[in-house]
C-alpha atoms as a PDB file:
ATOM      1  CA  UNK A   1       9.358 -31.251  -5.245  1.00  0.00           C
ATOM      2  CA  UNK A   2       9.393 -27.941  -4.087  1.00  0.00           C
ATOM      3  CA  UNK A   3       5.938 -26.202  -3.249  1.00  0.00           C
ATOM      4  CA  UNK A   4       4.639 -23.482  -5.964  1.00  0.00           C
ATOM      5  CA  UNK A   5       2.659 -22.171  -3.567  1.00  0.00           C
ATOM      6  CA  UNK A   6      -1.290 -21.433  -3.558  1.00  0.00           C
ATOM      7  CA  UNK A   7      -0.678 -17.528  -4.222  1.00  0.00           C
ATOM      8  CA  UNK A   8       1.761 -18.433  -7.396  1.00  0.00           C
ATOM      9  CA  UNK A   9      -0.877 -20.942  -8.178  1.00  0.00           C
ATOM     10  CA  UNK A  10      -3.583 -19.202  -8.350  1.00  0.00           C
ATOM     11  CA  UNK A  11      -1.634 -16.377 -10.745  1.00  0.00           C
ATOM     12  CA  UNK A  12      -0.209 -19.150 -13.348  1.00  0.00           C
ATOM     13  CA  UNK A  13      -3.706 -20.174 -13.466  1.00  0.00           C
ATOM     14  CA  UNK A  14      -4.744 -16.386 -14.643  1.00  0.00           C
ATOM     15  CA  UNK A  15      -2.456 -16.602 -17.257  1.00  0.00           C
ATOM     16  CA  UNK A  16      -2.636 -19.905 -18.234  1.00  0.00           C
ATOM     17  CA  UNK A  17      -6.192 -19.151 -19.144  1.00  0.00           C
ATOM     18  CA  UNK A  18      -5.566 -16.275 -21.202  1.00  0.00           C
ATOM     19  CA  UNK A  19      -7.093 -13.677 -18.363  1.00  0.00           C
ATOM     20  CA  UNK A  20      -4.076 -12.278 -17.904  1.00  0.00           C
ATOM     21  CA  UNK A  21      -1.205 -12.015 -20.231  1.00  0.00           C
ATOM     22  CA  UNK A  22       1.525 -12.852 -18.029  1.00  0.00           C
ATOM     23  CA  UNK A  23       2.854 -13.385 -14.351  1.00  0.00           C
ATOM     24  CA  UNK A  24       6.603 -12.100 -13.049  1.00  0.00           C
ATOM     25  CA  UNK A  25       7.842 -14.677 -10.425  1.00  0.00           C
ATOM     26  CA  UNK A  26      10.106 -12.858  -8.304  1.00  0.00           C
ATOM     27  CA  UNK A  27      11.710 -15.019  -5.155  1.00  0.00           C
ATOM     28  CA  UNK A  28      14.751 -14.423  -3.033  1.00  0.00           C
ATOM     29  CA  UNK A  29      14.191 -18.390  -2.050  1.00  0.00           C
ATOM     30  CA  UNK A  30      17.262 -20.946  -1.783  1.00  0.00           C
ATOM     31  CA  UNK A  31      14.121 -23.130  -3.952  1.00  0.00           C
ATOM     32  CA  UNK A  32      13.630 -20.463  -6.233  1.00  0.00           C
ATOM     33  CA  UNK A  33      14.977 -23.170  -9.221  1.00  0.00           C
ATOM     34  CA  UNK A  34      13.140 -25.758  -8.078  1.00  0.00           C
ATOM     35  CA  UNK A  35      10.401 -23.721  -7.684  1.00  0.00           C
ATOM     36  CA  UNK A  36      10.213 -22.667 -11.747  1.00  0.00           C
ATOM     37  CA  UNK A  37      11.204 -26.348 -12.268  1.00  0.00           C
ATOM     38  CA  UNK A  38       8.004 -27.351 -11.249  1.00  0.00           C
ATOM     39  CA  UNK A  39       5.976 -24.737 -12.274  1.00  0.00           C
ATOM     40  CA  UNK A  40       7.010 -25.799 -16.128  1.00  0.00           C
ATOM     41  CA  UNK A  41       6.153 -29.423 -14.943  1.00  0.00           C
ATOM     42  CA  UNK A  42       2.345 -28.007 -14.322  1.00  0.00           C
ATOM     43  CA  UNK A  43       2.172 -25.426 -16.431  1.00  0.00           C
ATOM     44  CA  UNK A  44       3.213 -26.629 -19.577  1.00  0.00           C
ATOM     45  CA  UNK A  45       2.232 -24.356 -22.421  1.00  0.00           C
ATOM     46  CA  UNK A  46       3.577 -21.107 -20.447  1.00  0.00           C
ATOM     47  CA  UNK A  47       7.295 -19.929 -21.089  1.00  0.00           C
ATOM     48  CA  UNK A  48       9.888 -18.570 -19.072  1.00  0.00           C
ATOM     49  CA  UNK A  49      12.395 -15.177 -19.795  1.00  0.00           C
ATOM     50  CA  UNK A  50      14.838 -14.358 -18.105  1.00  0.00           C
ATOM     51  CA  UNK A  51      17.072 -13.348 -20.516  1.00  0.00           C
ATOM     52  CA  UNK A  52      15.859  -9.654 -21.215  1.00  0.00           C
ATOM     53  CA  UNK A  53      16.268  -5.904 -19.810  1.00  0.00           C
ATOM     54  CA  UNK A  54      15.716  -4.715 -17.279  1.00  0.00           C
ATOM     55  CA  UNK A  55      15.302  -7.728 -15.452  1.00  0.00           C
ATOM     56  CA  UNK A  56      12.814  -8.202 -12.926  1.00  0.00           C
ATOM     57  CA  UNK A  57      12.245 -11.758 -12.242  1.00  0.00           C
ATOM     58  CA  UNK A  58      10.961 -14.728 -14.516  1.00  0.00           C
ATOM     59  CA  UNK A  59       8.364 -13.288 -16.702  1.00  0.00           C
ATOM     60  CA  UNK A  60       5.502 -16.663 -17.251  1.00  0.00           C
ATOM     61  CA  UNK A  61       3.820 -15.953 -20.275  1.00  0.00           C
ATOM     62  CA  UNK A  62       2.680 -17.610 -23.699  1.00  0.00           C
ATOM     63  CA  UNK A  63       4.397 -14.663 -24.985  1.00  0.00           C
ATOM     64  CA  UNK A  64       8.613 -14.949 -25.279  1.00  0.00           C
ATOM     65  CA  UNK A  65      10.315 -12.278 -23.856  1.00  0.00           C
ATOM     66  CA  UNK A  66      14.109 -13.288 -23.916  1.00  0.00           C
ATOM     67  CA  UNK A  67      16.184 -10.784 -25.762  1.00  0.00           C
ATOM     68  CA  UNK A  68      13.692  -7.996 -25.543  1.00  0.00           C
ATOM     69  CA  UNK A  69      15.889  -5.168 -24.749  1.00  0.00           C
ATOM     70  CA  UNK A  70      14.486  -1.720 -22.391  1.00  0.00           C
ATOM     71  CA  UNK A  71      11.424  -2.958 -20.961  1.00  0.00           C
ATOM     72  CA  UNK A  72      10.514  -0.290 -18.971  1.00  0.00           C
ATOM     73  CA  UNK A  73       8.591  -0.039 -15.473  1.00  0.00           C
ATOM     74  CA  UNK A  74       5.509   1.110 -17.208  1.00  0.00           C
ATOM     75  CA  UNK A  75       6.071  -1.364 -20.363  1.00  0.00           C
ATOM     76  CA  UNK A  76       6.293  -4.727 -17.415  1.00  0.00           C
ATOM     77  CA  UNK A  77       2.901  -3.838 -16.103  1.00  0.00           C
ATOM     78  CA  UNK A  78       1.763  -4.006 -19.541  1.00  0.00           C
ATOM     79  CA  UNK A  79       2.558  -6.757 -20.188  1.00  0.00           C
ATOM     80  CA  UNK A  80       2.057  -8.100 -16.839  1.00  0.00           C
ATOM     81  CA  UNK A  81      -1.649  -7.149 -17.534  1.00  0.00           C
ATOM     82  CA  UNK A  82      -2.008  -4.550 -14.793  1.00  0.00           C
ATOM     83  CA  UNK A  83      -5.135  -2.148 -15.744  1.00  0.00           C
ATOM     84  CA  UNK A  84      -3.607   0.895 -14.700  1.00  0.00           C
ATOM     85  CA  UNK A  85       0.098   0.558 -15.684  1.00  0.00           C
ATOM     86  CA  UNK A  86      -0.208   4.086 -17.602  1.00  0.00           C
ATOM     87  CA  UNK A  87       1.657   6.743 -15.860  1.00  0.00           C
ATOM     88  CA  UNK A  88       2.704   4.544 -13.012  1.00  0.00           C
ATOM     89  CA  UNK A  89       6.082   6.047 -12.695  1.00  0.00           C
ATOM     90  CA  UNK A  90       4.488   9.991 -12.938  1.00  0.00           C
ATOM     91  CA  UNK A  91       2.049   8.929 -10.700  1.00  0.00           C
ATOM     92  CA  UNK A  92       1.706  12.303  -8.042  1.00  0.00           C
ATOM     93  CA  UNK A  93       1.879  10.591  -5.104  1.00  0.00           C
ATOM     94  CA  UNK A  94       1.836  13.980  -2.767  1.00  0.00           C
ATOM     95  CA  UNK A  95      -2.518  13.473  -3.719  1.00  0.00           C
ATOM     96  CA  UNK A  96      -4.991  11.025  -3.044  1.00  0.00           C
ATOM     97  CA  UNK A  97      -4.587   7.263  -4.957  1.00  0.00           C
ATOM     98  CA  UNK A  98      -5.833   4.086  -4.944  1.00  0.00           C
ATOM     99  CA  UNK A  99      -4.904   0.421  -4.186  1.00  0.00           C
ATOM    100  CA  UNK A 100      -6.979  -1.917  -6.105  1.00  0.00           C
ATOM    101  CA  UNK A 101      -6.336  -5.689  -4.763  1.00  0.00           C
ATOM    102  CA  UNK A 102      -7.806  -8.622  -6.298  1.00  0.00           C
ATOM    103  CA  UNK A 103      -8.106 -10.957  -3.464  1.00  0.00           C
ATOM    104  CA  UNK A 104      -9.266 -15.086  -4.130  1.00  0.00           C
ATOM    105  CA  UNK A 105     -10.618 -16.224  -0.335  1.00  0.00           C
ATOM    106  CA  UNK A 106     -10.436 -19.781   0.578  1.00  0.00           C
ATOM    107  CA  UNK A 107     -13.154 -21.805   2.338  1.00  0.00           C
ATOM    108  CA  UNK A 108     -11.032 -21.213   5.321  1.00  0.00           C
ATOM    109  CA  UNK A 109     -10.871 -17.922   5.342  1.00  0.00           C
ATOM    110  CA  UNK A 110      -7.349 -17.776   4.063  1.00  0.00           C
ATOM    111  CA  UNK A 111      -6.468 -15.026   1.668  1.00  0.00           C
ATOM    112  CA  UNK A 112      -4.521 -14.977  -1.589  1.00  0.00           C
ATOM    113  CA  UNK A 113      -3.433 -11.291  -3.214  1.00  0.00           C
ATOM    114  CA  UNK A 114      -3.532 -12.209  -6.918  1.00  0.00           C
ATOM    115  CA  UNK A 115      -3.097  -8.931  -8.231  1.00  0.00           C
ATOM    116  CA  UNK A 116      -2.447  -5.653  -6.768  1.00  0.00           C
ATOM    117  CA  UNK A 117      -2.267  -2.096  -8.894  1.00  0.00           C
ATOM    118  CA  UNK A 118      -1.626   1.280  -8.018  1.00  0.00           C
ATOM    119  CA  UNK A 119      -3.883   3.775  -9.565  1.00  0.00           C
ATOM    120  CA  UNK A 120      -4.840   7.813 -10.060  1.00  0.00           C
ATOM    121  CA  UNK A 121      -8.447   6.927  -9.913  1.00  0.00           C
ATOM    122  CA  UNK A 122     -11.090   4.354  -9.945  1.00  0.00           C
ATOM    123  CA  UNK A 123     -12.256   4.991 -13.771  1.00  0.00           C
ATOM    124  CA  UNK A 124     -10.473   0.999 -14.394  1.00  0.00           C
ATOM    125  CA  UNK A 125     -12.091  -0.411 -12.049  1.00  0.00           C
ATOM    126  CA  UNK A 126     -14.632  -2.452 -13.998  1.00  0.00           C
ATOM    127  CA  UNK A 127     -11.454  -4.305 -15.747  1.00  0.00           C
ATOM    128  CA  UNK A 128     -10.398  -5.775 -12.170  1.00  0.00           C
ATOM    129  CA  UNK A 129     -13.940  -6.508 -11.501  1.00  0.00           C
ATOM    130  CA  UNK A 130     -14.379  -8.914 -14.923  1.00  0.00           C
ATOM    131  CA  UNK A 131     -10.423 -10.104 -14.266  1.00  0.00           C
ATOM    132  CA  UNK A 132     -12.239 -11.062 -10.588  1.00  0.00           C
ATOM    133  CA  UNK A 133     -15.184 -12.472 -12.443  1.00  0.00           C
ATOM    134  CA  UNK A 134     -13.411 -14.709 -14.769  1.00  0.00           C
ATOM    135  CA  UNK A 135     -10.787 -16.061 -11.817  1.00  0.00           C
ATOM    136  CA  UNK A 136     -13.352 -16.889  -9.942  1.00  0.00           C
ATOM    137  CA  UNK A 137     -14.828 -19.109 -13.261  1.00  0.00           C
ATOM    138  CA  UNK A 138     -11.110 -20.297 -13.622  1.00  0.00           C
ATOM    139  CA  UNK A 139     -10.569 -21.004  -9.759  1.00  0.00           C
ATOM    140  CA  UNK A 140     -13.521 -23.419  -9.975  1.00  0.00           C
ATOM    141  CA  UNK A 141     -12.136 -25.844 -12.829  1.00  0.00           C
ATOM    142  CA  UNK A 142     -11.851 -29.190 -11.568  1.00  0.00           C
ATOM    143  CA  UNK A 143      -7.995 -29.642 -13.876  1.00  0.00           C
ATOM    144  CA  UNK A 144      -7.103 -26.852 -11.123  1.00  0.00           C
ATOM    145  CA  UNK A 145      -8.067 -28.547  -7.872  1.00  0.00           C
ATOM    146  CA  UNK A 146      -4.854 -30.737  -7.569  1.00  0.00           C
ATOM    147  CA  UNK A 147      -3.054 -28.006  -7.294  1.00  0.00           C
ATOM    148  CA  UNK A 148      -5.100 -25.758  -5.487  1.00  0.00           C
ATOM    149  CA  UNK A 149      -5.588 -28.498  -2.982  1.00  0.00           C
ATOM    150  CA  UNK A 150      -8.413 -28.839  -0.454  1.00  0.00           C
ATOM    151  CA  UNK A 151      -9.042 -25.647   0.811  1.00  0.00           C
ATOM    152  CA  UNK A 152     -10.624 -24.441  -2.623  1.00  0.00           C
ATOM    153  CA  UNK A 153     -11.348 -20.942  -3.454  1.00  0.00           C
ATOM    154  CA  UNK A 154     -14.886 -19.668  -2.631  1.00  0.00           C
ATOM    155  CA  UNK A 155     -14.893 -16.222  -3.362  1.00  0.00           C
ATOM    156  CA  UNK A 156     -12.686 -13.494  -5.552  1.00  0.00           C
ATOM    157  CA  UNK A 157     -12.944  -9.957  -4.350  1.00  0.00           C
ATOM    158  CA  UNK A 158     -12.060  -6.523  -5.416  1.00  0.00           C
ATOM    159  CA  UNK A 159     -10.763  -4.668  -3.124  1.00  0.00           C
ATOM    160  CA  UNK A 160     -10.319  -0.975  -3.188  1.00  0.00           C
ATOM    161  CA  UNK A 161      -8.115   1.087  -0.679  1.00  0.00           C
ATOM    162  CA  UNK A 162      -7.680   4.572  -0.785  1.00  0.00           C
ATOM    163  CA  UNK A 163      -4.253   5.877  -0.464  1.00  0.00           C
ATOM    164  CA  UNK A 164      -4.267   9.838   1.697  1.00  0.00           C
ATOM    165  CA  UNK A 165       0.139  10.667   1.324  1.00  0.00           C
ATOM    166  CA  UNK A 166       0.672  12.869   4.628  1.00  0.00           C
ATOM    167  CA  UNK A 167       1.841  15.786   2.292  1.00  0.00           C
ATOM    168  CA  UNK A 168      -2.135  15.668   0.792  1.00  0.00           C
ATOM    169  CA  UNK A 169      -3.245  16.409   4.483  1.00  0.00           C
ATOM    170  CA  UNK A 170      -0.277  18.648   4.931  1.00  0.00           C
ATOM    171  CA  UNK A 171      -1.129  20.738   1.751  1.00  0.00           C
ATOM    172  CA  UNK A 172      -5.001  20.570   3.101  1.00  0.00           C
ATOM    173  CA  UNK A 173      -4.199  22.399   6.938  1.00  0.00           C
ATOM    174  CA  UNK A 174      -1.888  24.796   5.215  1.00  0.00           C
ATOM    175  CA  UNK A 175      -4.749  25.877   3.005  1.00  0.00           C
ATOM    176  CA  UNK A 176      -7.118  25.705   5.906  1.00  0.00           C
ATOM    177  CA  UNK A 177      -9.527  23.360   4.298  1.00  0.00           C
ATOM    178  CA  UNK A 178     -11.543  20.859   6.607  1.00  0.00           C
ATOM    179  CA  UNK A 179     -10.167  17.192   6.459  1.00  0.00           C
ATOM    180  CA  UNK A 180     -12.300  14.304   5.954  1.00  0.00           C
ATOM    181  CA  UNK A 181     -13.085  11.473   8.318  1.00  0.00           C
ATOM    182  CA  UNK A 182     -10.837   9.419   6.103  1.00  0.00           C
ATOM    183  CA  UNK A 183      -8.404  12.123   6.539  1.00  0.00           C
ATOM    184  CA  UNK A 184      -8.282  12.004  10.145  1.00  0.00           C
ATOM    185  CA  UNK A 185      -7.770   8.635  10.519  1.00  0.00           C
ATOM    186  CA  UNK A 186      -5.384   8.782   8.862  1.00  0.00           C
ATOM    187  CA  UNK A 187      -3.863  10.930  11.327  1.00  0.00           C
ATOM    188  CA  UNK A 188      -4.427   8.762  13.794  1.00  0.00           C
ATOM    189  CA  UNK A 189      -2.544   6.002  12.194  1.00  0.00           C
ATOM    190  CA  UNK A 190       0.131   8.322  11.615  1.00  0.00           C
ATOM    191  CA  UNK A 191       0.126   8.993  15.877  1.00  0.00           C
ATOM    192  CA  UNK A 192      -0.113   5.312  16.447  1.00  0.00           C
ATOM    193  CA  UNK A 193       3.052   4.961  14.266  1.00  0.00           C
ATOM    194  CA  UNK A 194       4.735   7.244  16.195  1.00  0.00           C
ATOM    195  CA  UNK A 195       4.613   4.943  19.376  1.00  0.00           C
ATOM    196  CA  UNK A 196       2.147   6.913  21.025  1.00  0.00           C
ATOM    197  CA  UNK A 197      -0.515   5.767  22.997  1.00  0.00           C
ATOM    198  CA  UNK A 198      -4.390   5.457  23.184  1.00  0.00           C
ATOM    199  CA  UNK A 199      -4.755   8.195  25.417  1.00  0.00           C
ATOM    200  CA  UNK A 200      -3.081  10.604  22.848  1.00  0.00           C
ATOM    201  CA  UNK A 201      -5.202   8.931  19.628  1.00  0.00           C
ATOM    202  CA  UNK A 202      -8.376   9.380  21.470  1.00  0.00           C
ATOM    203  CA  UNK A 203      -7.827  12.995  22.503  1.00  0.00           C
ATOM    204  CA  UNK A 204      -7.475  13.705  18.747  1.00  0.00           C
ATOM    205  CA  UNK A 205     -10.912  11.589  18.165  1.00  0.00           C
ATOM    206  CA  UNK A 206     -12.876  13.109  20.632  1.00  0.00           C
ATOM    207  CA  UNK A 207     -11.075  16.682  22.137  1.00  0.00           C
ATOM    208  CA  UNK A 208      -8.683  17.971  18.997  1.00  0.00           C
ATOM    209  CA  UNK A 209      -9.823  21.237  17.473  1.00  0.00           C
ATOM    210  CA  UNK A 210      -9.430  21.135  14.173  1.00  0.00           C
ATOM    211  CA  UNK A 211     -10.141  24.855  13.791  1.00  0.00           C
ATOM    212  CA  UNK A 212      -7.941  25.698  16.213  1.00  0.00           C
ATOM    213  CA  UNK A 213      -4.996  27.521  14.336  1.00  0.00           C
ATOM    214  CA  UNK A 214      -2.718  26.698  17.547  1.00  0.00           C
ATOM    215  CA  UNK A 215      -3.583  22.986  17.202  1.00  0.00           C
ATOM    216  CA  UNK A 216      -3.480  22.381  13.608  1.00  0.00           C
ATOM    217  CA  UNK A 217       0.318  24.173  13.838  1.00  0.00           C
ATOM    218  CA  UNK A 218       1.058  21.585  16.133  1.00  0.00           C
ATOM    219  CA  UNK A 219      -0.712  18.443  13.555  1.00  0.00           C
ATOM    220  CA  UNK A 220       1.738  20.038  10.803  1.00  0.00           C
ATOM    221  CA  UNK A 221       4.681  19.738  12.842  1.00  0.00           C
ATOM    222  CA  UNK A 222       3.757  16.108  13.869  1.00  0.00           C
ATOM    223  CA  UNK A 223       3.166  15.052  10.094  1.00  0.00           C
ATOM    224  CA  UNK A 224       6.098  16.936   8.908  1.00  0.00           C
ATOM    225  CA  UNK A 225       8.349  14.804  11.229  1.00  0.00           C
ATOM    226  CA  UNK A 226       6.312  11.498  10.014  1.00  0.00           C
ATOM    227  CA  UNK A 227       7.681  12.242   6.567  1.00  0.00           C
ATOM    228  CA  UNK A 228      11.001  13.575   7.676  1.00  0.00           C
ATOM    229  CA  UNK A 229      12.077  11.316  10.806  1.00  0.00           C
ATOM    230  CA  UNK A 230      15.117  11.764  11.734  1.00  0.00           C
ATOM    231  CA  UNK A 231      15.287   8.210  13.702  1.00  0.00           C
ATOM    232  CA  UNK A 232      14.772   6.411  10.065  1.00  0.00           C
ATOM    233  CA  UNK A 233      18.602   5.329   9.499  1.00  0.00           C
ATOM    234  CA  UNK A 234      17.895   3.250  12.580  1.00  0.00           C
ATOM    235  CA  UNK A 235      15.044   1.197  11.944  1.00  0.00           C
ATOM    236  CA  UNK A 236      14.178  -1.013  12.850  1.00  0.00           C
ATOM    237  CA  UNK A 237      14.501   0.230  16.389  1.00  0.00           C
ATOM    238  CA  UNK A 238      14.740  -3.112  17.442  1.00  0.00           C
ATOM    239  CA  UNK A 239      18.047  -3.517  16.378  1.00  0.00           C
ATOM    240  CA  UNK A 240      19.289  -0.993  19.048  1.00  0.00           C
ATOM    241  CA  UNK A 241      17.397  -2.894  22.389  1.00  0.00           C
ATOM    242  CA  UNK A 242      18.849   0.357  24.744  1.00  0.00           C
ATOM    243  CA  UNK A 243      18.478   2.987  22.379  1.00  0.00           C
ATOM    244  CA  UNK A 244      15.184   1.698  21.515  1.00  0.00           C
ATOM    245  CA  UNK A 245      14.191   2.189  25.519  1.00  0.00           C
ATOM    246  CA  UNK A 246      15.154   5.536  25.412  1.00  0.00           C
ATOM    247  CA  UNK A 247      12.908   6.024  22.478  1.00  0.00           C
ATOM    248  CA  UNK A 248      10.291   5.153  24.006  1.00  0.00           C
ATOM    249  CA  UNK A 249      10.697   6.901  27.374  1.00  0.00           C
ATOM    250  CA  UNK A 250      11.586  10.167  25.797  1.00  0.00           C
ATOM    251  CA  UNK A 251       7.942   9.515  23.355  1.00  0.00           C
ATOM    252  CA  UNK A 252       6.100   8.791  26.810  1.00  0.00           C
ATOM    253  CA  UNK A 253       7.178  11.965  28.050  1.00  0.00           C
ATOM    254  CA  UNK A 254       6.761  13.892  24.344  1.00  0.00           C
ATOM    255  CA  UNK A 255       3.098  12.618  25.137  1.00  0.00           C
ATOM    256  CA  UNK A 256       2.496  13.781  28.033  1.00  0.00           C
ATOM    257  CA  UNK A 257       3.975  17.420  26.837  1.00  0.00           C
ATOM    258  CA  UNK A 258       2.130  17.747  23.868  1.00  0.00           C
ATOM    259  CA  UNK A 259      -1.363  16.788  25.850  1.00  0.00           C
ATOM    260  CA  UNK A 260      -0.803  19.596  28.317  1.00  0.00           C
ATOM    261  CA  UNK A 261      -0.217  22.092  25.559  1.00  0.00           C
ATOM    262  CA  UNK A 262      -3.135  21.130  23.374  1.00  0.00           C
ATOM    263  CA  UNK A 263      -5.509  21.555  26.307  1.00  0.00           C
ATOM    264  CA  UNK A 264      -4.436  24.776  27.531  1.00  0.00           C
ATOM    265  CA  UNK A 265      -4.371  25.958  23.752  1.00  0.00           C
ATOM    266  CA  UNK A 266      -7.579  24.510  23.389  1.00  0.00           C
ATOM    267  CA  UNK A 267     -11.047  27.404  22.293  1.00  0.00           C
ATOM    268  CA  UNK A 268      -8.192  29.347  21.011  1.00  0.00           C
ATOM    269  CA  UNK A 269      -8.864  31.537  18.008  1.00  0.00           C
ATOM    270  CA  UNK A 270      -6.270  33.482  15.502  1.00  0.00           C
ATOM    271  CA  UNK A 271      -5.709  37.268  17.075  1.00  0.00           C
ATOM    272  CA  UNK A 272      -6.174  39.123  14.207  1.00  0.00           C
ATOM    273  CA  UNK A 273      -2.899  41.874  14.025  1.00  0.00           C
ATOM    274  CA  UNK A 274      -4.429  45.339  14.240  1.00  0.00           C
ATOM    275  CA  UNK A 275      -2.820  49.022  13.691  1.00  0.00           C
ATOM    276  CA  UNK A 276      -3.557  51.765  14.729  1.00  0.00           C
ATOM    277  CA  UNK A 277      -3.833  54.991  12.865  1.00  0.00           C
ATOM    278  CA  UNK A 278      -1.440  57.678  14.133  1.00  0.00           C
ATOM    279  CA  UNK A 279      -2.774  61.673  14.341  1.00  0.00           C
ATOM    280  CA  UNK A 280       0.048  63.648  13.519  1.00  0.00           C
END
C-alpha cells in the first residue's frame, strides 16, 4: 500500500465533506498509481478525471470532470474551491499581494499546507477563515483518525503573507516615496539573496540613508539586477563547484566596494542645478 500522505489526507477529507468542492492531485512519484489506487480505496464516494483539458493532474471531486473540454487556469481554481480564483491570471504582480495559507498543525508541531491562494487583497478573507473553521470540525472526526494517524491535528490556521514584487519598491524610490518597514525588509532579503553578508544587511538596518539620493541610486541598481540577474541560466550555482567560488569571491569583494562608497556618499544631499542670468 502506498502512503497517501497526511497533507493529501487532510485535503480529500475537505472535499469529502463537502467544504471544498474538489482537490487536484498532482505527483511526479514512481507511486503516483498506487497512490490514487488507494485514495479510491478510502475515499470512496469521490471520483477521479483525468480525461479532460487542459490537464493538470487528477481532479478528486463528487463532481465528474472527464470530457470537459477548456478548463481554464481561472475556471480549475473554481472548481478547486480557491476563494480568490477571479483574475488570477491578470493578477498585477509589479504591486503589493497576498498569500493566504490555510495551515492544519499537528500535536507535534508538524505542519500541513491545505490550501494556499494568491490574492489582490484581503476582502476574502473571512471565506478561508470559515473553510479553517469547518476543517478544523472535520479534522476532529473520529472516521478520520485512522488515517490521520497519531499525531492528530490540534489547530487550523490562517495564515496571511504579504507579497512586496521588487518592481513595487522599485516604482516607490523612483517616485521618491518613503518605504515601509515591510518594505525594507524586504530589501534585506533581497541582499541576503544576493550572497552577501551580515555586515552589509546590517549597514542597511542601522546606517543606510534612505533620503540620500546617492544611496537610493545605488538600492535601484541592486534591485534592478535582483530582477534581471544575469547569473540566472546557471542556477543553481552549485552545479558549477569552481565557478560558484569565483562567485562568491568576486560578491565578497562587490561588498566590500559598495560599503566604502555608501559611507563616503553618506549626509549627501541632491545639488540643485543653478543658472545664472547673463547681462548682455
Amino acid at each position: 500500500m502506498a502512503p497517501i500522505g497526511v497533507e493529501n489526507i487532510l485535503s480529500l477529507i475537505l472535499v469529502n465533506e463537502n467544504i471544498r468542492p474538489a482537490f487536484l492531485f498532482q505527483s511526479n512519484s514512481i507511486n503516483e498509481l498506487s497512490i490514487l489506487v488507494e485514495i479510491k480505496k478510502q475515499f470512496t464516494e469521490l471520483t477521479h478525471s483525468n480525461d479532460y483539458t487542459t490537464y493538470q493532474g487528477t481532479i478528486i471531486s463528487r463532481k465528474n470532470y472527464n470530457g470537459q473540454q477548456n478548463i481554464t487556469t481561472e475556471e480549475m481554481g473554481k472548481i478547486l474551491g480557491y476563494p480568490c480564483y477571479k483574475g488570477f491570471d491578470s493578477l498585477d504582480r509589479s504591486k503589493t499581494y497576498y498569500t493566504i495559507d490555510i495551515v492544519a498543525t499537528s500535536t507535534t508541531g508538524k505542519k500541513y499546507y491545505i490550501l494556499t491562494n494568491v490574492c489582490p487583497n484581503k476582502s476574502n478573507l473571512f471565506k478561508f477563515t470559515k473553510i479553517a473553521e469547518k476543517a478544523r470540525w472535520a479534522f476532529a472526526k473520529e472516521k478520520y483518525k485512522p488515517l490521520i494517524g497519531n499525531d492528530e491535528i490540534k489547530t487550523v490556521d490562517v495564515v496571511v503573507t504579504e507579497e512586496i514584487p521588487t518592481q513595487y519598491i522599485i516604482n516607490k524610490l523612483i517616485q521618491n516615496k518613503n518605504l515601509t518597514k515591510e518594505e525594507k525588509d524586504k530589501v534585506i532579503n533581497i541582499l541576503f539573496n544576493f550572497g552577501f553578508s551580515m555586515i552589509l544587511e546590517i549597514y542597511f538596518i542601522d546606517k543606510f540613508q534612505y533620503d540620500n539620493p546617492v544611496h537610493r541610486g545605488i538600492l535601484l541598481s541592486l534591485l534592478l539586477r535582483e530582477i534581471n540577474d544575469n547569473l540566472t541560466p546557471f542556477f543553481p550555482l552549485q552545479n558549477y563547484p569552481e565557478q560558484d567560488v569565483k562567485v562568491e569571491e568576486i560578491t565578497q569583494k562587490f561588498e566590500e566596494e559598495l560599503i566604502k562608497v555608501l559611507k563616503k556618499t553618506a549626509n549627501q544631499r541632491l545639488l540643485r542645478r543653478t543658472t545664472v542670468k547673463k547681462h548682455v
